[in-house]
PDB file of N, CA and C in Angstrom:
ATOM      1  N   UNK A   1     -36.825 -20.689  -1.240  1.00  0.00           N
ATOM      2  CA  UNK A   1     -36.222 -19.590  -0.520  1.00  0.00           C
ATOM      3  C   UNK A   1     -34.712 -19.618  -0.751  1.00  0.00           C
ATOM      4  N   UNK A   2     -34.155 -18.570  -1.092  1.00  0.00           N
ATOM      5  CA  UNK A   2     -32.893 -18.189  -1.355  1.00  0.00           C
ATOM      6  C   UNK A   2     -31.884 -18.187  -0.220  1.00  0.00           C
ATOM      7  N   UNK A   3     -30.492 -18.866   0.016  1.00  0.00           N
ATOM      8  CA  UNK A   3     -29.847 -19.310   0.808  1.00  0.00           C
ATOM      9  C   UNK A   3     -29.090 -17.720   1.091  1.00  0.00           C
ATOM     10  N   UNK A   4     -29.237 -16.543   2.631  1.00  0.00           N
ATOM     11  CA  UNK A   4     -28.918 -15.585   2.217  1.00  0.00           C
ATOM     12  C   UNK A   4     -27.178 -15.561   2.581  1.00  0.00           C
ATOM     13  N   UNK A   5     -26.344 -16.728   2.695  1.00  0.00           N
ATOM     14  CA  UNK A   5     -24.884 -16.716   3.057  1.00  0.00           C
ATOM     15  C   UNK A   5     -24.769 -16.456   4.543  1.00  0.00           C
ATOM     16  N   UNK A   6     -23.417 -16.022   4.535  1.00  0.00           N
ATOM     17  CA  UNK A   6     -23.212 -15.343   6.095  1.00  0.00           C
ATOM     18  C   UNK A   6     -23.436 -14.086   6.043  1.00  0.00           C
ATOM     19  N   UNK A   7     -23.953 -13.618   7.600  1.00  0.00           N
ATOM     20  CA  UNK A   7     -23.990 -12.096   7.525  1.00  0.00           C
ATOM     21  C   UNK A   7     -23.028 -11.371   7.417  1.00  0.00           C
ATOM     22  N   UNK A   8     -23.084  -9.911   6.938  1.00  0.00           N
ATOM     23  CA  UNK A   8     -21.771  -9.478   6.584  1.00  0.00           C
ATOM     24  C   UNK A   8     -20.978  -8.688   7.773  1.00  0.00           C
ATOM     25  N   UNK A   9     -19.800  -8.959   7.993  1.00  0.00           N
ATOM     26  CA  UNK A   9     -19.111  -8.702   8.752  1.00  0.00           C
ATOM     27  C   UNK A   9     -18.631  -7.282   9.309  1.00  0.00           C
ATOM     28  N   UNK A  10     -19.038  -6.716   9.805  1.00  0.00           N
ATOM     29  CA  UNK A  10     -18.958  -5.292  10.026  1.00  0.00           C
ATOM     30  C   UNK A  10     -17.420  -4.825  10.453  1.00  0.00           C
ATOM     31  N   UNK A  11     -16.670  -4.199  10.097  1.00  0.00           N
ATOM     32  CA  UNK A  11     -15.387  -3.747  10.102  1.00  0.00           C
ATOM     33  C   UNK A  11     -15.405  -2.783  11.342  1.00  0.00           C
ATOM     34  N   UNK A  12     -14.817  -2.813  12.241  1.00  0.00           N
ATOM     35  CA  UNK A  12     -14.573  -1.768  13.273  1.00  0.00           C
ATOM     36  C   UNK A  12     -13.239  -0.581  12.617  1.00  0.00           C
ATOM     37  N   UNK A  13     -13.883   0.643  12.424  1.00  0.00           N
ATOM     38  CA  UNK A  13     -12.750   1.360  12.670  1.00  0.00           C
ATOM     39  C   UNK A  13     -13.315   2.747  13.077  1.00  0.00           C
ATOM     40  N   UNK A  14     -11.829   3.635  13.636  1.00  0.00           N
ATOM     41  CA  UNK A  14     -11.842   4.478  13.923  1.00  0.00           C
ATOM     42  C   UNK A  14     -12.166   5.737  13.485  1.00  0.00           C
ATOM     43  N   UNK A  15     -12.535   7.329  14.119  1.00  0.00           N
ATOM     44  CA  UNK A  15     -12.916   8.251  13.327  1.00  0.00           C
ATOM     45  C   UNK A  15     -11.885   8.363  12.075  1.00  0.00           C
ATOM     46  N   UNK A  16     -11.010   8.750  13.346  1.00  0.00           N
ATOM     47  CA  UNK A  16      -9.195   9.353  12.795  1.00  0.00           C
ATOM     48  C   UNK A  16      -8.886   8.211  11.395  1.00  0.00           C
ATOM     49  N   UNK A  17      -9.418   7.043  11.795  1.00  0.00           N
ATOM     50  CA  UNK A  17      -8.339   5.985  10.381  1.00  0.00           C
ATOM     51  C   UNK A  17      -9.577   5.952   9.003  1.00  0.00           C
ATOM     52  N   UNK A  18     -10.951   6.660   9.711  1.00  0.00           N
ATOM     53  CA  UNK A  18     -11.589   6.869   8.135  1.00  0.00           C
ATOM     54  C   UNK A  18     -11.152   8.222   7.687  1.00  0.00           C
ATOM     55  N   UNK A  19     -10.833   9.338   8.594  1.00  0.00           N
ATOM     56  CA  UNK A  19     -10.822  10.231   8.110  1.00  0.00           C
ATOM     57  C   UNK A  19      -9.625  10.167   7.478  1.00  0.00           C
ATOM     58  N   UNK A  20      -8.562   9.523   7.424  1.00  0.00           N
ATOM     59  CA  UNK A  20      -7.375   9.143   6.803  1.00  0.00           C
ATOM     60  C   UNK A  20      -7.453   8.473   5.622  1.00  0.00           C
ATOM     61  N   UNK A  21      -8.709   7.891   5.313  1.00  0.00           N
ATOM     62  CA  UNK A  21      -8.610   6.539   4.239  1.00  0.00           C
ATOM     63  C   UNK A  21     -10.050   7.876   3.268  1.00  0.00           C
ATOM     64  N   UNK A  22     -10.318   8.483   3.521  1.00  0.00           N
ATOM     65  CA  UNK A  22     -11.218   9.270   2.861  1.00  0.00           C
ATOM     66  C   UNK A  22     -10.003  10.656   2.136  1.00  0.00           C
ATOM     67  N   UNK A  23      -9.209  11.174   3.024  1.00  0.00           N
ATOM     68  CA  UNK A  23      -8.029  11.730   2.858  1.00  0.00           C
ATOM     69  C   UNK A  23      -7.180  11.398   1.505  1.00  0.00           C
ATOM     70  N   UNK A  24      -6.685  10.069   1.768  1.00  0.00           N
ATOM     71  CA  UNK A  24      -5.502   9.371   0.904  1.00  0.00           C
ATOM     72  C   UNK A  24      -6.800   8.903  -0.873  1.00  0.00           C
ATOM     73  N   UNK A  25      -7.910   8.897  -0.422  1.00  0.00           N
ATOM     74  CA  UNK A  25      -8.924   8.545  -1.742  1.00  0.00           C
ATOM     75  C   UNK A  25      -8.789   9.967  -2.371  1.00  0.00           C
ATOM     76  N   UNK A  26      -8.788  10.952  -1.936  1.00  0.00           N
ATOM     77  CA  UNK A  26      -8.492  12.575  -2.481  1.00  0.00           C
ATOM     78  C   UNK A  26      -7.507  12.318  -3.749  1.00  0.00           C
ATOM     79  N   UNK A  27      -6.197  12.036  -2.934  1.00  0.00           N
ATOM     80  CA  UNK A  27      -5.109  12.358  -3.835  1.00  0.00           C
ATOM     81  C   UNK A  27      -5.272  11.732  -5.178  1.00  0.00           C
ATOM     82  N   UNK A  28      -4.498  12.571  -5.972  1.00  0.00           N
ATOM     83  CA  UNK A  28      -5.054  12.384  -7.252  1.00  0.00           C
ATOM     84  C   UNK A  28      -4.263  11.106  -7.756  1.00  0.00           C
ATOM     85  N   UNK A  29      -2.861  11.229  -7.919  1.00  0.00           N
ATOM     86  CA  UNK A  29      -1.918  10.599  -7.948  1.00  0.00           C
ATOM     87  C   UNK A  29      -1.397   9.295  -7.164  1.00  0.00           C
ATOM     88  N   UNK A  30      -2.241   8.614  -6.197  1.00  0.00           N
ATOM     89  CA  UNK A  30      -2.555   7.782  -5.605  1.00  0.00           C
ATOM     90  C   UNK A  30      -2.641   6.207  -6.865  1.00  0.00           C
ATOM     91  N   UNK A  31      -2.050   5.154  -6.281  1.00  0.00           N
ATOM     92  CA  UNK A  31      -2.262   4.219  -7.229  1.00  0.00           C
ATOM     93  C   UNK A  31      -4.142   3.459  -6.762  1.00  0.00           C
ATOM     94  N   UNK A  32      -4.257   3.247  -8.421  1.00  0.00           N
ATOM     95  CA  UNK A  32      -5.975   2.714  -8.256  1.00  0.00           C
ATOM     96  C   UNK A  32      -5.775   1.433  -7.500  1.00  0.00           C
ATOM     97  N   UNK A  33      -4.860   0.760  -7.811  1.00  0.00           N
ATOM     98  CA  UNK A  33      -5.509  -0.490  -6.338  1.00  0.00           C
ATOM     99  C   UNK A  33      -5.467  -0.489  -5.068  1.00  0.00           C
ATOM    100  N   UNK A  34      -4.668   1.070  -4.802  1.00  0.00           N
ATOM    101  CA  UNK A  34      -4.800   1.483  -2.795  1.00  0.00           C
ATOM    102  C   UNK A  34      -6.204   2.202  -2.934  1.00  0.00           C
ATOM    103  N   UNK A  35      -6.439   2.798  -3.758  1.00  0.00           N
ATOM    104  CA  UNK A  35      -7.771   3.557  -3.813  1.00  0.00           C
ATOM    105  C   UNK A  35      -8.918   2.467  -3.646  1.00  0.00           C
ATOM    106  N   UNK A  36      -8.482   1.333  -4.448  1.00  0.00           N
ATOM    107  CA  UNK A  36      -9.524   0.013  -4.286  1.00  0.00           C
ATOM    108  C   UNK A  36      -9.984  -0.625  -2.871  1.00  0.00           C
ATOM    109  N   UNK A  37      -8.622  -0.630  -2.559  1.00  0.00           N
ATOM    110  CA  UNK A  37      -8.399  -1.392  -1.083  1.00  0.00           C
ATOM    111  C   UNK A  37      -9.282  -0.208  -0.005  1.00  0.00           C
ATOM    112  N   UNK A  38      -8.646   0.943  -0.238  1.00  0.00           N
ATOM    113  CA  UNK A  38      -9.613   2.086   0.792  1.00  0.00           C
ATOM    114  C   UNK A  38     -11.048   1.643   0.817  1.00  0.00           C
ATOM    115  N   UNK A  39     -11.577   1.738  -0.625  1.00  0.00           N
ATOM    116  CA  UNK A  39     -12.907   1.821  -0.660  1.00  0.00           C
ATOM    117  C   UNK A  39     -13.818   0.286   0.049  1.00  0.00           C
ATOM    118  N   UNK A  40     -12.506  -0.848  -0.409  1.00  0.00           N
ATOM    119  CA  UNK A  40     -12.895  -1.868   0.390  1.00  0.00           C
ATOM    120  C   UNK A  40     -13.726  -1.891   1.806  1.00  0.00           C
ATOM    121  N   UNK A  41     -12.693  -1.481   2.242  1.00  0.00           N
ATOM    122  CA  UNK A  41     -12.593  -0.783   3.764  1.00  0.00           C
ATOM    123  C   UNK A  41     -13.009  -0.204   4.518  1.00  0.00           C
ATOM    124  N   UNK A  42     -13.887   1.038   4.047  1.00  0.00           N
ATOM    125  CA  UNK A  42     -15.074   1.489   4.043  1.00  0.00           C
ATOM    126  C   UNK A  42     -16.356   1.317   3.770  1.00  0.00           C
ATOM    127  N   UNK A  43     -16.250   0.340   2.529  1.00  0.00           N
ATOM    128  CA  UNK A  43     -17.908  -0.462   2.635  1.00  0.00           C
ATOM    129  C   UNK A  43     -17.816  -1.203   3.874  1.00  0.00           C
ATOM    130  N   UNK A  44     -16.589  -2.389   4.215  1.00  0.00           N
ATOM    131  CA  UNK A  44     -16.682  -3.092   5.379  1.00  0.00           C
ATOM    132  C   UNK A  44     -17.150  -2.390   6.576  1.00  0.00           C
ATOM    133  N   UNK A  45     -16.716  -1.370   6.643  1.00  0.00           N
ATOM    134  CA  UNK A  45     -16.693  -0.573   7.959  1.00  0.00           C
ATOM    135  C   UNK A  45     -18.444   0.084   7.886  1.00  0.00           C
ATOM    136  N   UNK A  46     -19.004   0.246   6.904  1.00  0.00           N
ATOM    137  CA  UNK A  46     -20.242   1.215   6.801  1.00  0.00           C
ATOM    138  C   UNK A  46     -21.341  -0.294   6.851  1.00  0.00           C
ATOM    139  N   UNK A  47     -20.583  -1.625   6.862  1.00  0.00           N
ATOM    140  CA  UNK A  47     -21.684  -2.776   7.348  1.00  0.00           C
ATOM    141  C   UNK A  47     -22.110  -3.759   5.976  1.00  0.00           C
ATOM    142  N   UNK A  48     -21.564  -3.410   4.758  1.00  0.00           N
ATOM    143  CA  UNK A  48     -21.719  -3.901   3.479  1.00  0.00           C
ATOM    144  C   UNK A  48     -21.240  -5.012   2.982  1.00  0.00           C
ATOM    145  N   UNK A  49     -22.359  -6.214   2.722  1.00  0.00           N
ATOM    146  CA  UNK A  49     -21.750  -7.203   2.599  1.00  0.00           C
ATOM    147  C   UNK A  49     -20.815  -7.343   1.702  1.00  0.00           C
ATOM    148  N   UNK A  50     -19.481  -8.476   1.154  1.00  0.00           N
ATOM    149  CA  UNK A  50     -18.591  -8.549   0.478  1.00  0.00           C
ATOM    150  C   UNK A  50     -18.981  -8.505  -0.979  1.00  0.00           C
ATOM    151  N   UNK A  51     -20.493  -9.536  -0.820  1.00  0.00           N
ATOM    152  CA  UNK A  51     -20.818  -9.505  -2.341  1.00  0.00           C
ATOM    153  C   UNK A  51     -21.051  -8.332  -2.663  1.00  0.00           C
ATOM    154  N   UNK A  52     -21.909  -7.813  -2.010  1.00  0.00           N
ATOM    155  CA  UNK A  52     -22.075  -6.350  -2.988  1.00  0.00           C
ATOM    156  C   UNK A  52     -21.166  -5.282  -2.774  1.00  0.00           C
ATOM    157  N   UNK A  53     -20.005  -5.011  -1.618  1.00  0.00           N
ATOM    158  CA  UNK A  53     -18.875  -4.348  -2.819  1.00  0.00           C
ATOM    159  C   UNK A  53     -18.390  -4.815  -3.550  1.00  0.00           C
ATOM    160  N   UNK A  54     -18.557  -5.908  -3.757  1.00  0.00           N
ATOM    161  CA  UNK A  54     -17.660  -6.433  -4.587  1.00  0.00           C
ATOM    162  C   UNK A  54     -18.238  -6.210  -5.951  1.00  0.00           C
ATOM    163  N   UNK A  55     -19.573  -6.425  -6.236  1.00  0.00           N
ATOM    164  CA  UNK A  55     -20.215  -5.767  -7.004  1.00  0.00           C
ATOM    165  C   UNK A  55     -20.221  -4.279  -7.073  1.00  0.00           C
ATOM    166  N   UNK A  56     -20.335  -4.210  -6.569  1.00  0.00           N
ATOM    167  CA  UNK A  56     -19.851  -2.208  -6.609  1.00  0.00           C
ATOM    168  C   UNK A  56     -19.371  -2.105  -7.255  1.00  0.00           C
ATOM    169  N   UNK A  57     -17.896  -2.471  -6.736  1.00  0.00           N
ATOM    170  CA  UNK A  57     -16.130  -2.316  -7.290  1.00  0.00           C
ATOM    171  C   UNK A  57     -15.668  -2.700  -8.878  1.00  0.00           C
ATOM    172  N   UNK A  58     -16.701  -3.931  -8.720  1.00  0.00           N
ATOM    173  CA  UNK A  58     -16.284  -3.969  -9.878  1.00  0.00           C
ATOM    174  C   UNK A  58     -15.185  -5.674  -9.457  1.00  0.00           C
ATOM    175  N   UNK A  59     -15.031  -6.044  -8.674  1.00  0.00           N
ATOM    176  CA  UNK A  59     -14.167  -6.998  -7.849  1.00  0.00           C
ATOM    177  C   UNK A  59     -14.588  -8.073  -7.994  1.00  0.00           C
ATOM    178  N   UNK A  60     -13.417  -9.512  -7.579  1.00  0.00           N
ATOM    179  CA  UNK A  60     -14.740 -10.104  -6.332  1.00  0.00           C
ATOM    180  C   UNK A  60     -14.558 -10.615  -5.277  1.00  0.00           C
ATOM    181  N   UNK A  61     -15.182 -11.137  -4.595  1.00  0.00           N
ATOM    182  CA  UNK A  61     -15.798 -11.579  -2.913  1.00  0.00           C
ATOM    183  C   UNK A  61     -13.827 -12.018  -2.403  1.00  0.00           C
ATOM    184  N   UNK A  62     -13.610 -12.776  -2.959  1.00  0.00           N
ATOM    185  CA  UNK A  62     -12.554 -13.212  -2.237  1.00  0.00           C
ATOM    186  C   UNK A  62     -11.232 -11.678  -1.979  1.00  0.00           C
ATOM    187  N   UNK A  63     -10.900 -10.756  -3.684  1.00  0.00           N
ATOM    188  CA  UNK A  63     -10.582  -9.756  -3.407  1.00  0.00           C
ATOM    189  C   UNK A  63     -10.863  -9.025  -2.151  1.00  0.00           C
ATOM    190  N   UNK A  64     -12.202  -8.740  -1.608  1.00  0.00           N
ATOM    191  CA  UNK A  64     -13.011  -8.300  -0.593  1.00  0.00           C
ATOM    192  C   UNK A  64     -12.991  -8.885   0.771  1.00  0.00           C
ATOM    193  N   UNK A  65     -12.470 -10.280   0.816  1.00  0.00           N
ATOM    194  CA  UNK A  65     -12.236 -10.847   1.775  1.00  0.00           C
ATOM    195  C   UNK A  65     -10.588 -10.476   2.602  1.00  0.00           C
ATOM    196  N   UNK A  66      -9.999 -10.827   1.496  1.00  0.00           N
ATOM    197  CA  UNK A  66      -8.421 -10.601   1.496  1.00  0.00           C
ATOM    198  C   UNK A  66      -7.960  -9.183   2.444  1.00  0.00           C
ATOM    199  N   UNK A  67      -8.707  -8.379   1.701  1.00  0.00           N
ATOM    200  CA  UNK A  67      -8.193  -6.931   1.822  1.00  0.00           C
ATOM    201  C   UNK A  67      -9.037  -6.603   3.380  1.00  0.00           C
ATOM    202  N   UNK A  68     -10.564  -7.207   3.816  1.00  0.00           N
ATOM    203  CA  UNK A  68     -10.809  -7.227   5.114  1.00  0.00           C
ATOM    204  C   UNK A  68      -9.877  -8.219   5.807  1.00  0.00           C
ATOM    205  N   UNK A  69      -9.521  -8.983   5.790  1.00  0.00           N
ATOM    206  CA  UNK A  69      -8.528  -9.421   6.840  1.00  0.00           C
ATOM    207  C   UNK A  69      -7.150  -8.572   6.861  1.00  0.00           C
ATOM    208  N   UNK A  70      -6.701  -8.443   6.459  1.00  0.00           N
ATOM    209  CA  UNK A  70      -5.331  -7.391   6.179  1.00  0.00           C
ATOM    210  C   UNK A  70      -5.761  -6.261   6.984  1.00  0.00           C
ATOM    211  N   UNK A  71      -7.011  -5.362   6.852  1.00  0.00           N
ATOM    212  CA  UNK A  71      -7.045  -4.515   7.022  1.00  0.00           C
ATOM    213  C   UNK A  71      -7.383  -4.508   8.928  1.00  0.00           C
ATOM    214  N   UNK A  72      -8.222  -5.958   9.139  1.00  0.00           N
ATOM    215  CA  UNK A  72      -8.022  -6.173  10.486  1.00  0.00           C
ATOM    216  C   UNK A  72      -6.863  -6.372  11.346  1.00  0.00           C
ATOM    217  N   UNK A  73      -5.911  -6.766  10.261  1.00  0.00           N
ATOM    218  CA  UNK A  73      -4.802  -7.117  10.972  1.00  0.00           C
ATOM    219  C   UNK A  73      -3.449  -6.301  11.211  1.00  0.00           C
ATOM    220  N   UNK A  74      -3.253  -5.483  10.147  1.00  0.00           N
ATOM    221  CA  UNK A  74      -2.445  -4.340   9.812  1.00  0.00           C
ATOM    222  C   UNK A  74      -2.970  -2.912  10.121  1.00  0.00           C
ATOM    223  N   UNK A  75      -4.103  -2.996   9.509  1.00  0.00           N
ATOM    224  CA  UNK A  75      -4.634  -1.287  10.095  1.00  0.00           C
ATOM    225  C   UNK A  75      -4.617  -0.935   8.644  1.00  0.00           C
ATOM    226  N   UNK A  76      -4.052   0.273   8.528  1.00  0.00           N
ATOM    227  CA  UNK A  76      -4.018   0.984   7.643  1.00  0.00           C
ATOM    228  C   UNK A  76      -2.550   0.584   6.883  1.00  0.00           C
ATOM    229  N   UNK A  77      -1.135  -0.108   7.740  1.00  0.00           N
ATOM    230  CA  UNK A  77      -0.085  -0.434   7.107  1.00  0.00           C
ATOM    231  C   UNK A  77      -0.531  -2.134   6.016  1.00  0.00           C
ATOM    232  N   UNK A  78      -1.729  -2.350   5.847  1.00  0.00           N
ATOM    233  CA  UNK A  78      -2.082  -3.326   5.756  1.00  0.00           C
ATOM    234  C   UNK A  78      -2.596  -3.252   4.025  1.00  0.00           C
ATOM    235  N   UNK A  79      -3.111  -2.182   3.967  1.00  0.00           N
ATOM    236  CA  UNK A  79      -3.247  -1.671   2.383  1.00  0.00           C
ATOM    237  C   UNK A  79      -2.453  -1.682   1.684  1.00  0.00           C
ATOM    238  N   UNK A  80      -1.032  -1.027   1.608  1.00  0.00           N
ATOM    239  CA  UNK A  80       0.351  -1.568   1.025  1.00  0.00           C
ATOM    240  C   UNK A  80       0.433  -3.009   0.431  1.00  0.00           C
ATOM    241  N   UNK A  81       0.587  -3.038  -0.552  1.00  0.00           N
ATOM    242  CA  UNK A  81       1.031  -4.561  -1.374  1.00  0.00           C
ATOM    243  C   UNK A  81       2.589  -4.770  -0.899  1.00  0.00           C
ATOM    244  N   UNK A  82       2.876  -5.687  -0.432  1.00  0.00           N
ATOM    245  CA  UNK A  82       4.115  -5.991   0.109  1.00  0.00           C
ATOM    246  C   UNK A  82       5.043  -6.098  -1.344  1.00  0.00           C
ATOM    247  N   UNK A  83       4.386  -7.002  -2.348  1.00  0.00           N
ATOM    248  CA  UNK A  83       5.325  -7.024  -3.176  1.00  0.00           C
ATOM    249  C   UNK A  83       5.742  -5.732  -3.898  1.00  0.00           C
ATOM    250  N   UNK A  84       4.861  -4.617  -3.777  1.00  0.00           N
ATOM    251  CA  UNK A  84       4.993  -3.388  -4.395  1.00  0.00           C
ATOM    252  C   UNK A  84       6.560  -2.927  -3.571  1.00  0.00           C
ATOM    253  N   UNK A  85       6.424  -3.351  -2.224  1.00  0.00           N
ATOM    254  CA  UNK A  85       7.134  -2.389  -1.391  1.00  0.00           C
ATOM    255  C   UNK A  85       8.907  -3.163  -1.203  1.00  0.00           C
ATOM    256  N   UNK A  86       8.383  -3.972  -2.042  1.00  0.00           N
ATOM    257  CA  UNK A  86       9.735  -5.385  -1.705  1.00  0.00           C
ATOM    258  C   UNK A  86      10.764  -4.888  -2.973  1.00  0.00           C
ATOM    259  N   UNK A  87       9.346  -4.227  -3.881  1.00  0.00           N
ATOM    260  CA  UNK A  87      10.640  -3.951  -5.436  1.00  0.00           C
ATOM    261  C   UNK A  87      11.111  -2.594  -5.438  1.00  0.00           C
ATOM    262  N   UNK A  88      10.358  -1.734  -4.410  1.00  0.00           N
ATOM    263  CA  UNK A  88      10.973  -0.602  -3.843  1.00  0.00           C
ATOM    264  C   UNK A  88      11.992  -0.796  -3.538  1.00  0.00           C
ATOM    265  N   UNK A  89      12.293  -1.197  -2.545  1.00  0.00           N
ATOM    266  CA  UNK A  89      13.452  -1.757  -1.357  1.00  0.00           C
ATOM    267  C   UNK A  89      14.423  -2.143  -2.264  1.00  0.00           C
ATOM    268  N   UNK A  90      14.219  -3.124  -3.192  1.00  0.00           N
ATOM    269  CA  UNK A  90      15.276  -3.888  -4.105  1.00  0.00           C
ATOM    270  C   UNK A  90      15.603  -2.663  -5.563  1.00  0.00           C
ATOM    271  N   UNK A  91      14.828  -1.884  -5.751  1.00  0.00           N
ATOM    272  CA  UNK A  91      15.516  -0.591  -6.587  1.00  0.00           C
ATOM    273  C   UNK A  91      15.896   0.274  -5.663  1.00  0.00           C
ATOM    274  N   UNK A  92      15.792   1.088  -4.838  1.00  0.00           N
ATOM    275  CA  UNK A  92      16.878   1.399  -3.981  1.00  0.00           C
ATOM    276  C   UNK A  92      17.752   1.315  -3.499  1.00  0.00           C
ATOM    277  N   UNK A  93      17.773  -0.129  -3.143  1.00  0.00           N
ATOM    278  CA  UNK A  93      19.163  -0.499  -2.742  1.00  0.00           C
ATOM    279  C   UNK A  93      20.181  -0.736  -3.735  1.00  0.00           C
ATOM    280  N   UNK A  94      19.559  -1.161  -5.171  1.00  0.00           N
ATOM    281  CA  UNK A  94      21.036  -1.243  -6.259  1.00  0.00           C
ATOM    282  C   UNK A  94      20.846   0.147  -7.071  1.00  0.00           C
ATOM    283  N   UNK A  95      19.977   1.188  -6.608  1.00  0.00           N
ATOM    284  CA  UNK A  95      20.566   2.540  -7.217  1.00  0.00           C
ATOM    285  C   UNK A  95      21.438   3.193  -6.342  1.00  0.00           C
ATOM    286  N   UNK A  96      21.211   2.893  -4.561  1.00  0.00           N
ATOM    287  CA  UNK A  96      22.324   3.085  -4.060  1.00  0.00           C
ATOM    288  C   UNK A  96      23.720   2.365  -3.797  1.00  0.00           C
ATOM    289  N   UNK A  97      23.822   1.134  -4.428  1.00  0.00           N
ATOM    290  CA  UNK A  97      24.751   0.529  -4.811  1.00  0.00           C
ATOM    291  C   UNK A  97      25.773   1.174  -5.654  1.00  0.00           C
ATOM    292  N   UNK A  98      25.041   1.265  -6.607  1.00  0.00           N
ATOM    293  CA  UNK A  98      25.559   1.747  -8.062  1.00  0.00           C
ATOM    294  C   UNK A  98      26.143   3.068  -7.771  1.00  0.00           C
ATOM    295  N   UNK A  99      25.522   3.968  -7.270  1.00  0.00           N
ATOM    296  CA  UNK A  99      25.623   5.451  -7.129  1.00  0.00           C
ATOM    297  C   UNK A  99      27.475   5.202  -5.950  1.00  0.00           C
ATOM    298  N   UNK A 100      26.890   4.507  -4.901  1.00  0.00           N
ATOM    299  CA  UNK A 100      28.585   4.317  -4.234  1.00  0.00           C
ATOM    300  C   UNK A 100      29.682   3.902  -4.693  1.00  0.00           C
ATOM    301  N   UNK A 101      28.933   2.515  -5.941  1.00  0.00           N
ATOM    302  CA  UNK A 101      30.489   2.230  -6.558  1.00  0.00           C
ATOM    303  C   UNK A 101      30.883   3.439  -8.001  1.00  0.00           C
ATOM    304  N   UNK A 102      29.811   4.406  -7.863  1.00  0.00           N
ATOM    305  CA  UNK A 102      30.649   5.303  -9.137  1.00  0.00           C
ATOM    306  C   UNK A 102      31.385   6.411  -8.067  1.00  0.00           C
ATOM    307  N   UNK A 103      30.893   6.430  -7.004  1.00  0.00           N
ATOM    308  CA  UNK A 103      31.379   7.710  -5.890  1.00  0.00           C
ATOM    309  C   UNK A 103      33.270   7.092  -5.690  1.00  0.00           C
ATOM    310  N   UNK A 104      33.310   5.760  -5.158  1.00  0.00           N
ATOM    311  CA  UNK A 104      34.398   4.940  -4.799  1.00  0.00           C
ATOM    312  C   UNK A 104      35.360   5.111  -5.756  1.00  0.00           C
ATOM    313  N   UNK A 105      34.538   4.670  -7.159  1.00  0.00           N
ATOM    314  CA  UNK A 105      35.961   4.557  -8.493  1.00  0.00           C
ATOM    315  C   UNK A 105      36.433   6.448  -8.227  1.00  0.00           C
ATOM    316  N   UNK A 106      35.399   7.151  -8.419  1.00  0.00           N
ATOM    317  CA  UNK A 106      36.092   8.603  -8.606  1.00  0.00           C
ATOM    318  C   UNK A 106      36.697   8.866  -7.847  1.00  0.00           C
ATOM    319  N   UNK A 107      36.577   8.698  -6.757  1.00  0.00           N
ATOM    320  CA  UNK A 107      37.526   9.242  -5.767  1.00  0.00           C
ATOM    321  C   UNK A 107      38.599   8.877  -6.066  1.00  0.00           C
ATOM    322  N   UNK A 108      38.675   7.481  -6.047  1.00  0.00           N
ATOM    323  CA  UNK A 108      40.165   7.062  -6.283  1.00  0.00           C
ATOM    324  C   UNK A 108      40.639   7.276  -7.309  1.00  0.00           C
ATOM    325  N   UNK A 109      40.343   7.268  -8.176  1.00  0.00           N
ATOM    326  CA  UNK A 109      41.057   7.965 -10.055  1.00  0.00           C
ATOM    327  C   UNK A 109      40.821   9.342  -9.604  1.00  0.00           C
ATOM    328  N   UNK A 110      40.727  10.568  -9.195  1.00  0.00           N
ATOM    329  CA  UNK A 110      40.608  11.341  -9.254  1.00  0.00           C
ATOM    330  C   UNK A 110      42.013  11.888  -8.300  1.00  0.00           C
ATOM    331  N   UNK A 111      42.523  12.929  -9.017  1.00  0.00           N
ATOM    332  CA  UNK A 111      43.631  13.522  -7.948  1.00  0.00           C
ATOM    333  C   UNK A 111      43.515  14.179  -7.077  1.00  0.00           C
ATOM    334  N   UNK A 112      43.915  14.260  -5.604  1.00  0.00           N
ATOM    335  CA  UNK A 112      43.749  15.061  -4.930  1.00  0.00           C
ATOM    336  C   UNK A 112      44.582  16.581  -4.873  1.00  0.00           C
ATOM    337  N   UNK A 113      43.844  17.758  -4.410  1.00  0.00           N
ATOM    338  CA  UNK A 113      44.694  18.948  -4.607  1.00  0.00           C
ATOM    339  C   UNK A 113      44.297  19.566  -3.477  1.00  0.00           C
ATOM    340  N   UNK A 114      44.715  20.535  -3.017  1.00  0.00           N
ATOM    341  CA  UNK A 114      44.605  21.517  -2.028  1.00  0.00           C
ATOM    342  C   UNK A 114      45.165  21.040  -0.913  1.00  0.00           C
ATOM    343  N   UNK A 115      44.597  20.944   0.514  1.00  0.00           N
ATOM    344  CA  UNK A 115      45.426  20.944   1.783  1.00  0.00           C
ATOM    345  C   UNK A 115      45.323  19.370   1.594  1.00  0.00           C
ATOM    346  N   UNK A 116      44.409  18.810   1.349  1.00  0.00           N
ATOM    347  CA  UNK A 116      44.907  17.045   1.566  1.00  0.00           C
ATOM    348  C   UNK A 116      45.268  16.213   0.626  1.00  0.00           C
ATOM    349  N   UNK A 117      46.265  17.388  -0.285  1.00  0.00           N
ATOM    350  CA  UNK A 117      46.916  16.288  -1.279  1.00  0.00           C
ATOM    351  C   UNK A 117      48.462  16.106  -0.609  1.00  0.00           C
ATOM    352  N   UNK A 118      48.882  14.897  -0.715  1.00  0.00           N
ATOM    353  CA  UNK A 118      49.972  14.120  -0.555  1.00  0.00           C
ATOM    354  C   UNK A 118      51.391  14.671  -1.677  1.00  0.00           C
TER     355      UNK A 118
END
C-alpha cells in the first residue's frame, strides 16, 4: 500500500480576493511568475494537493509550498517577489537621483532673466 503523504491543505480565501486573483490572471501583460503564483493559490484554495499542482504547473512541491505560506501570510501583497520590488525601488531612486543632479547643474549654469534676475 502506497504511503498517501499529508493531506492537502486547503487554503482559506475570500470571494472578493479570488475574484481579484482570477481578474489580475486576465491581464495580458502580467508577468508569468505572478500568473504562476495566482494559479498556485487557487488550486490551494479549490482543496488541491501540492503535488498535483505542482504537476499541473509544471512546478514543484516545495515552489507550491513557498507560495502557500506567503500567500497565508501576506494575502494577496504576498505574490510580489520582494526582490523584483527591491530593484524597482533601487532604479527609481538613482533615475531620480540623476534626473535632480541634471535639474541642480542647470539651474545653476543657466542665467537667470526676467523679474528674478539679479
Amino acid at each position: 500500500m502506497a504511503h498517501p503523504g499529508r493531506p492537502a491543505t486547503k487554503l482559506q480565501i475570500t470571494d472578493a480576493e479570488r475574484a481579484e486573483l482570477h481578474a489580475r490572471l486576465r491581464v495580458r501583460k502580467a508577468p508569468e511568475d505572478e500568473k504562476l503564483r495566482m494559479r498556485i493559490v487557487l488550486g490551494c484554495a479549490d482543496g488541491e494537493s501540492g503535488t498535483m499542482i505542482a504537476q499541473r504547473l509544471g512546478t514543484t512541491v516545495q515552489t507550491v509550498s513557498k507560495w502557500r505560506r506567503r500567500y497565508r501570510a501576506y494575502r494577496l501583497a504576498g505574490l510580489t517577489d520582494a526582490r523584483a520590488l527591491a530593484a524597482r525601488a533601487v532604479w527609481a531612486t538613482s533615475r531620480f537621483s540623476s534626473l535632480w543632479t541634471r535639474f541642480a547643474r542647470a539651474s545653476l549654469t543657466t542665467p537667470r532673466t526676467g523679474a528674478c534676475a539679479r
